[in-house]
Protein backbone atom coordinates (compact mmCIF):
# COMPACT_ATOMS: atom_id res chain seq x y z
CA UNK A 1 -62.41 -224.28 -30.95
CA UNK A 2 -62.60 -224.74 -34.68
CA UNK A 3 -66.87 -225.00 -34.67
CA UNK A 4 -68.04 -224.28 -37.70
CA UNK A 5 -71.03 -221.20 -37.54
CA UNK A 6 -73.26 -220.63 -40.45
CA UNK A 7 -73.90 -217.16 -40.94
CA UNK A 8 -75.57 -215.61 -44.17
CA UNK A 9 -74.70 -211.87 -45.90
CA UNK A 10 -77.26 -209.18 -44.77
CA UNK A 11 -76.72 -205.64 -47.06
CA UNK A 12 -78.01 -203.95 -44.07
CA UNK A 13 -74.61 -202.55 -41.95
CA UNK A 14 -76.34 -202.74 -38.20
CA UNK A 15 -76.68 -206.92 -39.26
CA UNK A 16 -72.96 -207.07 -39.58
CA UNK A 17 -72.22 -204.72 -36.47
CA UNK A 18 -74.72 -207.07 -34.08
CA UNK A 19 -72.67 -209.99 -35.44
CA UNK A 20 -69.19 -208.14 -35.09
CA UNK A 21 -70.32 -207.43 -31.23
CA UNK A 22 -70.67 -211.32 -30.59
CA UNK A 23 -67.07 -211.55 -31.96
CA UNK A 24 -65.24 -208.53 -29.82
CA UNK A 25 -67.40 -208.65 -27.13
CA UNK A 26 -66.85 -212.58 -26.47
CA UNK A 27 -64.40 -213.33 -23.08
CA UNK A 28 -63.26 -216.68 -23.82
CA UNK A 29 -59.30 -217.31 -23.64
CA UNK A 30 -58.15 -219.07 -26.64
CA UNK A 31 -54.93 -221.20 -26.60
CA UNK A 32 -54.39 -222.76 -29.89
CA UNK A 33 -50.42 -224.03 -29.92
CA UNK A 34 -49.83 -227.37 -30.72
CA UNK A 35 -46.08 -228.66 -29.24
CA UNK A 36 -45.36 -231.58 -31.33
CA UNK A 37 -45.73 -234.41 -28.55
CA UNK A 38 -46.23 -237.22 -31.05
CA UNK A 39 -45.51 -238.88 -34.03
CA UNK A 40 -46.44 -236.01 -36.60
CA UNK A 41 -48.61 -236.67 -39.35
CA UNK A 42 -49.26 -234.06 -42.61
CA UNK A 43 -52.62 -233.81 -44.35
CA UNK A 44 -52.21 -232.56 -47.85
CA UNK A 45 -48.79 -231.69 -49.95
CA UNK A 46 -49.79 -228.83 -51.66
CA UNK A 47 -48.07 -225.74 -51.96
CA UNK A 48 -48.96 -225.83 -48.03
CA UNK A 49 -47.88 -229.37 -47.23
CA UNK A 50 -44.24 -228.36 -49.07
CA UNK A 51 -43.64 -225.31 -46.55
CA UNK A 52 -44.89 -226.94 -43.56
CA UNK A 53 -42.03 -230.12 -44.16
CA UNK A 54 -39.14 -227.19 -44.95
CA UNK A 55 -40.62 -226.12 -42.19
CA UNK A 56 -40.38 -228.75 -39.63
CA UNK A 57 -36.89 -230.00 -41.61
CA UNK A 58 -35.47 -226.32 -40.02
CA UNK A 59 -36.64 -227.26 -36.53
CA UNK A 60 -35.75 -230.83 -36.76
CA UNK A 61 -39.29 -232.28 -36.06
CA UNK A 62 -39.70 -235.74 -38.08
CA UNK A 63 -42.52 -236.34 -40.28
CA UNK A 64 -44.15 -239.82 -39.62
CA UNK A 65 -46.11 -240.26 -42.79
CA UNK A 66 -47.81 -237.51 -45.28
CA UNK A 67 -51.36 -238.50 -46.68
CA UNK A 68 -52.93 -236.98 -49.83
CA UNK A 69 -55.63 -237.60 -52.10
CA UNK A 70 -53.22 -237.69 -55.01
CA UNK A 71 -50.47 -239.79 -53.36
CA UNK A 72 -50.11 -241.77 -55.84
CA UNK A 73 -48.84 -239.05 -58.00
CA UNK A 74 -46.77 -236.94 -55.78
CA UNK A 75 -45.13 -239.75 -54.56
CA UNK A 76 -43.11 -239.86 -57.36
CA UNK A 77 -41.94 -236.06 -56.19
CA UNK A 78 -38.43 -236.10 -55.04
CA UNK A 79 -39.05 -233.53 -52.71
CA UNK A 80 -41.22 -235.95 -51.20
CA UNK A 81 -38.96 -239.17 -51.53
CA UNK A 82 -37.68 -239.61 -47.80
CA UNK A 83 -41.11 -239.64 -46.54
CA UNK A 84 -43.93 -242.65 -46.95
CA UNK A 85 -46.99 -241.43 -48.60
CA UNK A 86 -50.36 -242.62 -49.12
CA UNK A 87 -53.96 -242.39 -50.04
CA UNK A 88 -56.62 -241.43 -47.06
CA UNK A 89 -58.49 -244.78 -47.59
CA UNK A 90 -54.74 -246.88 -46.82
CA UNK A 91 -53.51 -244.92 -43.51
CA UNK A 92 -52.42 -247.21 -40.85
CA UNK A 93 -54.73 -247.49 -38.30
CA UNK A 94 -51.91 -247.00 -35.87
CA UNK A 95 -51.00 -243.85 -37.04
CA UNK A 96 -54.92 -242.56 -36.41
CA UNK A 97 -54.90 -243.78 -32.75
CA UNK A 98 -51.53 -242.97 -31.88
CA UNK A 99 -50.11 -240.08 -33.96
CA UNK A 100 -51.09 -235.94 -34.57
CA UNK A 101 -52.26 -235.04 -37.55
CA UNK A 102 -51.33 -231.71 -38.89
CA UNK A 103 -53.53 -230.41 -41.60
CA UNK A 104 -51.99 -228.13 -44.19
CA UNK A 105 -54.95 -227.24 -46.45
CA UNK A 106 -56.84 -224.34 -46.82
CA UNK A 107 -58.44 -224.60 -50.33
CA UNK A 108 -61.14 -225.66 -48.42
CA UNK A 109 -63.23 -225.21 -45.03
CA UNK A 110 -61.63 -226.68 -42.08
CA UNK A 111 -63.97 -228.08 -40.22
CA UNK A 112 -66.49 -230.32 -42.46
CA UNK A 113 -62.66 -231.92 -43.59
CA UNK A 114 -62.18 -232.17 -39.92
CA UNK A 115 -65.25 -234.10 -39.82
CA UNK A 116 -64.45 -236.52 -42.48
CA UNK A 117 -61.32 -237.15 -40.94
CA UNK A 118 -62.35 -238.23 -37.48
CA UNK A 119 -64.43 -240.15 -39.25
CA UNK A 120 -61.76 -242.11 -41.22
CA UNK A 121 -60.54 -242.64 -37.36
CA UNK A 122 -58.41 -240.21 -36.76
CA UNK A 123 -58.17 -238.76 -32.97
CA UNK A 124 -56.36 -235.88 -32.88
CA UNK A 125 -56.43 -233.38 -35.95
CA UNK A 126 -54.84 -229.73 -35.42
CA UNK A 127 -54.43 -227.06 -38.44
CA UNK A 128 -50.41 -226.88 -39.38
CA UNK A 129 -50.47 -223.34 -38.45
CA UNK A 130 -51.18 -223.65 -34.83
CA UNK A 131 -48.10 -226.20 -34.73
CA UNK A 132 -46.39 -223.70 -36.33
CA UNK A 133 -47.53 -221.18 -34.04
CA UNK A 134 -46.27 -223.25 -30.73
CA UNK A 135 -42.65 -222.73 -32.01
CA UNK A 136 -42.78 -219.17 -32.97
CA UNK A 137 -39.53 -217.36 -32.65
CA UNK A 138 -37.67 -220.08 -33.55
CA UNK A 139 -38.94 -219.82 -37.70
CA UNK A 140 -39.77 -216.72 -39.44
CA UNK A 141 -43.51 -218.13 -40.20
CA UNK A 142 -46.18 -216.41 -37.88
CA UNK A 143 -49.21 -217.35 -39.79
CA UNK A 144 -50.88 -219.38 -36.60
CA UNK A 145 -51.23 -215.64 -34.54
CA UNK A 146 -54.63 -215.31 -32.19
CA UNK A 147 -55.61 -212.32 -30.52
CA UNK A 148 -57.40 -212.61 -26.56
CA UNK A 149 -59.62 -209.97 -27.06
CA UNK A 150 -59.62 -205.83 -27.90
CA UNK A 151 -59.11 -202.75 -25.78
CA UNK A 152 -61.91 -199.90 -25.95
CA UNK A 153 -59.95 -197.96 -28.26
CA UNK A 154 -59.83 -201.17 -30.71
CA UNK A 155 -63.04 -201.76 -30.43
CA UNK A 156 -63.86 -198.34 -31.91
CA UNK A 157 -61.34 -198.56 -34.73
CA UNK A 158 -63.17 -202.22 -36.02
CA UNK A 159 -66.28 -200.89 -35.96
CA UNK A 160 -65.30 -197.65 -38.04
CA UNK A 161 -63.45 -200.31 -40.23
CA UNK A 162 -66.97 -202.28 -40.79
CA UNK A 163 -68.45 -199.33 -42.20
CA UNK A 164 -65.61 -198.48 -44.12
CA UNK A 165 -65.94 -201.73 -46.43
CA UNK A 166 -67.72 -201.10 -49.71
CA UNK A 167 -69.62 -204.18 -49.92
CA UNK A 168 -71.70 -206.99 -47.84
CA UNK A 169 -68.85 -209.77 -49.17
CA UNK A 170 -66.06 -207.20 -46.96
CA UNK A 171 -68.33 -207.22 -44.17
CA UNK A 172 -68.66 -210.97 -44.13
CA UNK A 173 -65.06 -212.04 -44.98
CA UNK A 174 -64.20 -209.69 -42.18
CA UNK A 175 -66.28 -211.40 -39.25
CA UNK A 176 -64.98 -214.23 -40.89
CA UNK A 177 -61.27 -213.21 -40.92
CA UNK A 178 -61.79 -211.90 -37.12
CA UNK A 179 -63.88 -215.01 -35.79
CA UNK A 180 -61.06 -217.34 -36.86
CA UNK A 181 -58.51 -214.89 -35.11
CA UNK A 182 -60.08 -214.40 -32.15
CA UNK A 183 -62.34 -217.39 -31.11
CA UNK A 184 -60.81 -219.74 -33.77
CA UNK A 185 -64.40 -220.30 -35.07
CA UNK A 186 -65.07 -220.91 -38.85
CA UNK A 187 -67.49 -218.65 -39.92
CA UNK A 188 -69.47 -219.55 -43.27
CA UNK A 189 -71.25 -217.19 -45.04
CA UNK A 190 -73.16 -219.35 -48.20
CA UNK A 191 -73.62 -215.91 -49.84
CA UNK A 192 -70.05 -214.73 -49.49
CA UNK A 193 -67.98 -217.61 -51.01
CA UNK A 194 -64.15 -217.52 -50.69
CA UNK A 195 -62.44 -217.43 -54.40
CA UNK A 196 -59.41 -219.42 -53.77
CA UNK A 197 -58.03 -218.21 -57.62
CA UNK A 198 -58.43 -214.36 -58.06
CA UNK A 199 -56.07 -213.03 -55.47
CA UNK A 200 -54.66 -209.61 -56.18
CA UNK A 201 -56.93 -210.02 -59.57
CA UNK A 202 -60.90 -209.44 -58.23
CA UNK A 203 -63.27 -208.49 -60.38
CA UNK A 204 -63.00 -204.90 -58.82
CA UNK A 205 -59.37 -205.08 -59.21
CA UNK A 206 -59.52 -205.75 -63.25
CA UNK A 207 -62.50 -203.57 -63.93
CA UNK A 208 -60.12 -200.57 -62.74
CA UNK A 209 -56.95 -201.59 -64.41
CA UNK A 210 -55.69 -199.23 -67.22
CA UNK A 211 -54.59 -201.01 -70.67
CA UNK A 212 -51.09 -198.89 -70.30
CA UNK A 213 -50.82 -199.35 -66.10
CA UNK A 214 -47.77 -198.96 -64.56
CA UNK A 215 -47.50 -202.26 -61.63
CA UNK A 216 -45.34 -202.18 -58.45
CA UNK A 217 -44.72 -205.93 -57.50
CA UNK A 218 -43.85 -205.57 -54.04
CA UNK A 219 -43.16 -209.24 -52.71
CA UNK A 220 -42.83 -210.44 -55.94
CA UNK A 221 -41.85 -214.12 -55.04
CA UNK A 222 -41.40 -215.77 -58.22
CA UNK A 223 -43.37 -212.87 -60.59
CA UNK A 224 -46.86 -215.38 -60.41
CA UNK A 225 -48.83 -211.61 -60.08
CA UNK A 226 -46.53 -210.28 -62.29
CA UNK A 227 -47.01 -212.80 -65.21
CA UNK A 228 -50.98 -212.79 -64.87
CA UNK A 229 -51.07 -209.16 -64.90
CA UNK A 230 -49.15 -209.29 -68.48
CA UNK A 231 -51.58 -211.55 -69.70
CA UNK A 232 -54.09 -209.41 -68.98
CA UNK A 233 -52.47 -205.87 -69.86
CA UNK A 234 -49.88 -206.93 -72.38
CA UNK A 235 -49.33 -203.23 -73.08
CA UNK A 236 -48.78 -202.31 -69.84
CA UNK A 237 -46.20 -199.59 -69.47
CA UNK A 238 -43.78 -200.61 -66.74
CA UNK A 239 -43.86 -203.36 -63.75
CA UNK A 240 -41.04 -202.83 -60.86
CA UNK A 241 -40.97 -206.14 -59.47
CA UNK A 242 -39.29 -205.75 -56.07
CA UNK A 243 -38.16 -208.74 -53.72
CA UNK A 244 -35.43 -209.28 -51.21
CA UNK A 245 -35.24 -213.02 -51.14
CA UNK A 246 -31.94 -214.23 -53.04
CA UNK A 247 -32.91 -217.33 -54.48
CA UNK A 248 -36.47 -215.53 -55.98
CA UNK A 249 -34.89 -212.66 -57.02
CA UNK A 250 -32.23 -215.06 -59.29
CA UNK A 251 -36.03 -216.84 -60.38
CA UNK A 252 -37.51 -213.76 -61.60
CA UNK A 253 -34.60 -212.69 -63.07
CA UNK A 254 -34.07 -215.89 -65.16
CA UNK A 255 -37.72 -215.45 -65.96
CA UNK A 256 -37.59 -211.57 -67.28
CA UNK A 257 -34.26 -213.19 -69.65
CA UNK A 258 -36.59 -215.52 -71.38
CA UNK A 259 -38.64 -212.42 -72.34
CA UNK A 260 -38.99 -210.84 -75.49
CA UNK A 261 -36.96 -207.56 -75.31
CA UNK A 262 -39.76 -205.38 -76.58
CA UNK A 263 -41.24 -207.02 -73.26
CA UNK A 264 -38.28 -207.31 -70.79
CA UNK A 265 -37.44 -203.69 -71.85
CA UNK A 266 -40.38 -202.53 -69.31
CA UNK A 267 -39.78 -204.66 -66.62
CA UNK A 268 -37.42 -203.68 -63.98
CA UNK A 269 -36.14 -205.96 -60.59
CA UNK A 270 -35.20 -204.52 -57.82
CA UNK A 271 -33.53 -206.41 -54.91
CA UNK A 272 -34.52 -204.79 -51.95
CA UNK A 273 -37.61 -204.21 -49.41
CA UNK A 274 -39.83 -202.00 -48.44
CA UNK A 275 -40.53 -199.88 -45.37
CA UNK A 276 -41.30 -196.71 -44.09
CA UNK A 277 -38.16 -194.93 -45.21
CA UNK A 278 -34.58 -196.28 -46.87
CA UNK A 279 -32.31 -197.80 -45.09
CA UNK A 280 -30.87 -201.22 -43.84
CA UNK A 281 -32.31 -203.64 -42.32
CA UNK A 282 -32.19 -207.62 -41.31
CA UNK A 283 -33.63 -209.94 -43.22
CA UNK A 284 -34.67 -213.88 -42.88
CA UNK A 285 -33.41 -215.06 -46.33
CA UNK A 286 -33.88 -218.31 -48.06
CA UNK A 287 -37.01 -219.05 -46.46
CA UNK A 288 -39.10 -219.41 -49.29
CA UNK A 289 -42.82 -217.80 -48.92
CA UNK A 290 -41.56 -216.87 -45.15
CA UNK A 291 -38.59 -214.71 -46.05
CA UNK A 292 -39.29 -211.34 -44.43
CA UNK A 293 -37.73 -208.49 -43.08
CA UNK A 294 -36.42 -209.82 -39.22
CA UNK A 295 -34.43 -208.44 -36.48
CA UNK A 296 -33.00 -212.17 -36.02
CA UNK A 297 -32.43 -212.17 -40.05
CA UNK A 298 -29.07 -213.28 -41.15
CA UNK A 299 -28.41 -211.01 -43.77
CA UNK A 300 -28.42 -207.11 -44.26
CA UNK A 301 -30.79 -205.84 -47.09
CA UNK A 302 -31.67 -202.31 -48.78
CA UNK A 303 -34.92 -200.88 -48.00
CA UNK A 304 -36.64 -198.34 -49.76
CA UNK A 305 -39.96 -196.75 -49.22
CA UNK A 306 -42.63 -197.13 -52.11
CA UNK A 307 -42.72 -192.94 -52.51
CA UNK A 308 -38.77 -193.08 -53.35
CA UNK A 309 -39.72 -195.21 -56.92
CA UNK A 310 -39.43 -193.04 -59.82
CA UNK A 311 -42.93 -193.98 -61.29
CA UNK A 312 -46.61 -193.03 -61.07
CA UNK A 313 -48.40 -196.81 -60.08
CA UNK A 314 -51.53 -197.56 -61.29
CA UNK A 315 -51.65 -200.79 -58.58
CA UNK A 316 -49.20 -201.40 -55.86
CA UNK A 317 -49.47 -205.09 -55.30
CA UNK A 318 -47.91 -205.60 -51.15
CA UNK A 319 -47.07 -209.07 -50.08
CA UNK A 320 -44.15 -208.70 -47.30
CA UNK A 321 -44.86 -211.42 -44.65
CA UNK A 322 -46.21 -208.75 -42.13
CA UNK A 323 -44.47 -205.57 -43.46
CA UNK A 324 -47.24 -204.23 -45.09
CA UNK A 325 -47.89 -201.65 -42.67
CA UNK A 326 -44.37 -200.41 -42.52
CA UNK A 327 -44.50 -200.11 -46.52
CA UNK A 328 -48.51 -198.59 -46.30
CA UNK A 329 -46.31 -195.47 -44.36
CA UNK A 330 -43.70 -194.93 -46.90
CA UNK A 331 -46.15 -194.91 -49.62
CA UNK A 332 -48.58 -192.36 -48.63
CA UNK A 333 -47.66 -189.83 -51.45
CA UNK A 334 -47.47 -191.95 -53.82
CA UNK A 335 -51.11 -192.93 -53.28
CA UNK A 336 -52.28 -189.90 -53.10
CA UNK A 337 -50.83 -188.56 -56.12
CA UNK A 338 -51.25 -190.94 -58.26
CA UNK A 339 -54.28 -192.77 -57.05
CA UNK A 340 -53.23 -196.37 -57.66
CA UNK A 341 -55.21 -199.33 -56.98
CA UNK A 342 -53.68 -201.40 -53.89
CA UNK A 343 -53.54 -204.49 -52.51
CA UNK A 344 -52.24 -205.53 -48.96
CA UNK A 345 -52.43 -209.14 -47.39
CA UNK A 346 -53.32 -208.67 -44.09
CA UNK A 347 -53.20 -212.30 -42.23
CA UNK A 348 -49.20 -212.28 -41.69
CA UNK A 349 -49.53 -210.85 -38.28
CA UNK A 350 -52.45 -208.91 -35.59
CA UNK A 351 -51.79 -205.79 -37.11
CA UNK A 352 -53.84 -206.98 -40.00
CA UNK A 353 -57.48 -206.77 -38.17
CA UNK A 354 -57.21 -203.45 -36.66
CA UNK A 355 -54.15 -200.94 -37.48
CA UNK A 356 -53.17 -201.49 -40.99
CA UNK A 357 -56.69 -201.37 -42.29
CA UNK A 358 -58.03 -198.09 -40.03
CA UNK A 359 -54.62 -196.61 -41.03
CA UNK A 360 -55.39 -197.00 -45.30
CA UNK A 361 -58.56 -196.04 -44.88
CA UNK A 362 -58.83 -192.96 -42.30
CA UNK A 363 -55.21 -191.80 -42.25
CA UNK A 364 -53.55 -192.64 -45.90
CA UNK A 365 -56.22 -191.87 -48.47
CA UNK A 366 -56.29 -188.07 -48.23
CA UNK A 367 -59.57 -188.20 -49.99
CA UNK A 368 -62.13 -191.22 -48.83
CA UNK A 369 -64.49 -190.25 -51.75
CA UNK A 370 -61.58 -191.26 -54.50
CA UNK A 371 -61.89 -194.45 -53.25
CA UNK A 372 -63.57 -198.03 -52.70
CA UNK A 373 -62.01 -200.45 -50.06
CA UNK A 374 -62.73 -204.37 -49.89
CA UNK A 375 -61.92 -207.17 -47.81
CA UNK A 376 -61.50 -210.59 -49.16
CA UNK A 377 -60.75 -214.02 -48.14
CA UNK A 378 -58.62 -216.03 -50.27
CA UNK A 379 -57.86 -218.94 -48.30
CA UNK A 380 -59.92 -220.79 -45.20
CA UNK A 381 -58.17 -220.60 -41.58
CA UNK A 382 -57.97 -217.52 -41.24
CA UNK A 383 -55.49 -216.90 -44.41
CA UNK A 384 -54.78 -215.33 -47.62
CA UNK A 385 -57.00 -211.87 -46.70
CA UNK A 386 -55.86 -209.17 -48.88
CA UNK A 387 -57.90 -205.14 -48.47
CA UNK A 388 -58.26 -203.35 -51.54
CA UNK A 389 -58.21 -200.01 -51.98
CA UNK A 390 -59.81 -199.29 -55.57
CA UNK A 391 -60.08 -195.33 -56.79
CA UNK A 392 -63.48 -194.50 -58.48
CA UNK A 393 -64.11 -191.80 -60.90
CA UNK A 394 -65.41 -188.78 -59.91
């Protein structure tokens, strides 16, 4: 596991399918969970390195030691101030031999920084995620998932899916996305380079967005979509920023009150989530990125479905933590009404290689022709894929 495999971008479809085949039609067993049966080690603090220590805090696994390029500077991070932290090039040697390291960075491929590492002397390197994914169940965070192959029926939908994407860069962040699922194999296509920055805001994304759009913020988190999106539409007409979490819907809400009115006046929060019809549900709050819609959740929330929002969208932005395809079926008139852009993340659980994209493209767009779909890559490991579904003019 975790090979890198240079590929390169062909524009011709039957390329991509004869590469697909290797993928699905592959027999190998994968096992990727890591128990923590060591002392635990974190590579990088990022955005990445934070979750994975809240984290391991809620399970009650120790952190040994974090290491990061700029430990010199985050060090002086309170978040970071019960842990010892330091530069690659000052790691105890005792800590390589003896101790797993987990890393938690995917700005960048996995395996040439795999490479370097075993070459600094360290024996045992594992991505965070499959630790994570070892103790699933016990955390809302699923984002280490692997699938052991595909049924014939599967197998049909992916390769209707291939030819569904509009572009060679879908095609390839696809095999990608599915090669690190399925064989845990990184996948690099030179001519298809992951953009780590332009998430929800591709070039196909902007080129389509009205100067007066309406914007449905669904996952809002702390409004970062939200606030690019008025930077780059400041007369938008309305943005409905809806999110469940407590503490993030008090942090957009302080946000929106530092607004001018002629600006906050457009903006409405709504604190509940999204599904296939209203209702109530559980939900795992407090978790930061990972707070989702759970049967084990703590709390009850209100869930509404996308088509019971009074407005016409011109982009529906879904990040829900692997509720996307619940919200993609409560949102099916609404699409097809108003023909809104729309953005899914699709790495948050399985359904996210097969079912939710063959369901928005073959059985939510009414009319195919209205539309473009893409797959990108946002992140390496097998995260941060978001389809977009982009209406054309006709």
């Amino acid at each position: 596991m975790y090979e890198s495999v240079s590929r390169s971008v062909s524009t011709n479809i039957s390329d991509a399918m004869a590469l697909l085949d290797t993928i699905i039609d592959d027999d190998i067993a994968i096992s990727p969970q890591r128990i923590v049966d060591k002392p635990l080690v974190l590579y990088g603090a990022g955005n990445l390195g934070r979750m994975a220590k809240e984290y391991l805090d809620f399970l009650g696994i120790p952190v040994a030691l974090v290491v990061d390029t700029n430990a010199r500077r985050i060090e002086q991070d309170s978040f970071w101030s019960e842990i010892p932290m330091v530069v690659p090039e000052d790691a105890p040697r005792k800590f390589m031999q003896r101790a797993m390291l987990a890393v938690c960075v995917v700005t960048t491929p996995y395996s040439p920084l795999v490479r370097q590492l075993a070459e600094q002397g360290w024996q045992d390197i594992v991505p965070f995620y499959d630790v994570a994914e070892a103790y699933r169940g016990r955390h809302p965070l699923e984002n280490g998932w692997y699938v052991n192959g595909f049924d014939g029926g599967n197998r049909m939908k992916i390769r209707q899916i291939m030819r569904g994407w509009a572009d060679a860069t879908s095609r390839a962040h696809y095999l990608q996305f599915i090669a690190w699922r399925r064989l845990r194999q990184e996948w690099v296509f030179a001519n298809a380079p992951i953009n780590c920055s332009d998430r929800f805001l591709i070039p196909e994304v902007i080129s389509a967005l009205p100067t007066e759009m309406t914007f449905l913020d669904a996952g809002a988190h702390h409004g970062e979509v939200s606030r690019s999106l008025m930077e780059l539409r400041p007369r938008f007409q309305e943005m409905l920023l809806v999110e469940p979490d407590s503490d993030s819907f008090l942090r957009i809400n302080k946000w929106c009150g530092t607004l001018e009115e002629t600006v906050r006046s457009r903006m409405t929060v709504h604190r509940c989530a999204l599904g296939a019809g209203a209702g109530i549900e559980r939900f795992c709050d407090g978790f930061g990125y990972s707070s989702k819609l759970c049967p084990s959740g703590e709390v009850d929330v209100s869930v509404k479905a996308v088509d019971d929002f009074d407005c016409s969208a011109s982009y529906i932005k879904m990040h829900l933590e692997g509720g996307e395809m619940q919200a993609l079926l409560g949102a099916k008139k609404m699409i097809n009404a108003c023909h809104p852009i729309v953005a899914m993340t699709s790495y948050h659980n399985e359904l996210g290689i097969v079912d939710l994209p063959y369901h928005l493209i073959f059985e939510t767009v009414s009319c195919k022709e209205t539309y473009k779909f893409y797959f990108r890559l946002h992140s390496w490991g097998g995260v941060g894929s978001v389809i977009y579904a982009v209406p054309q003019e006709l």
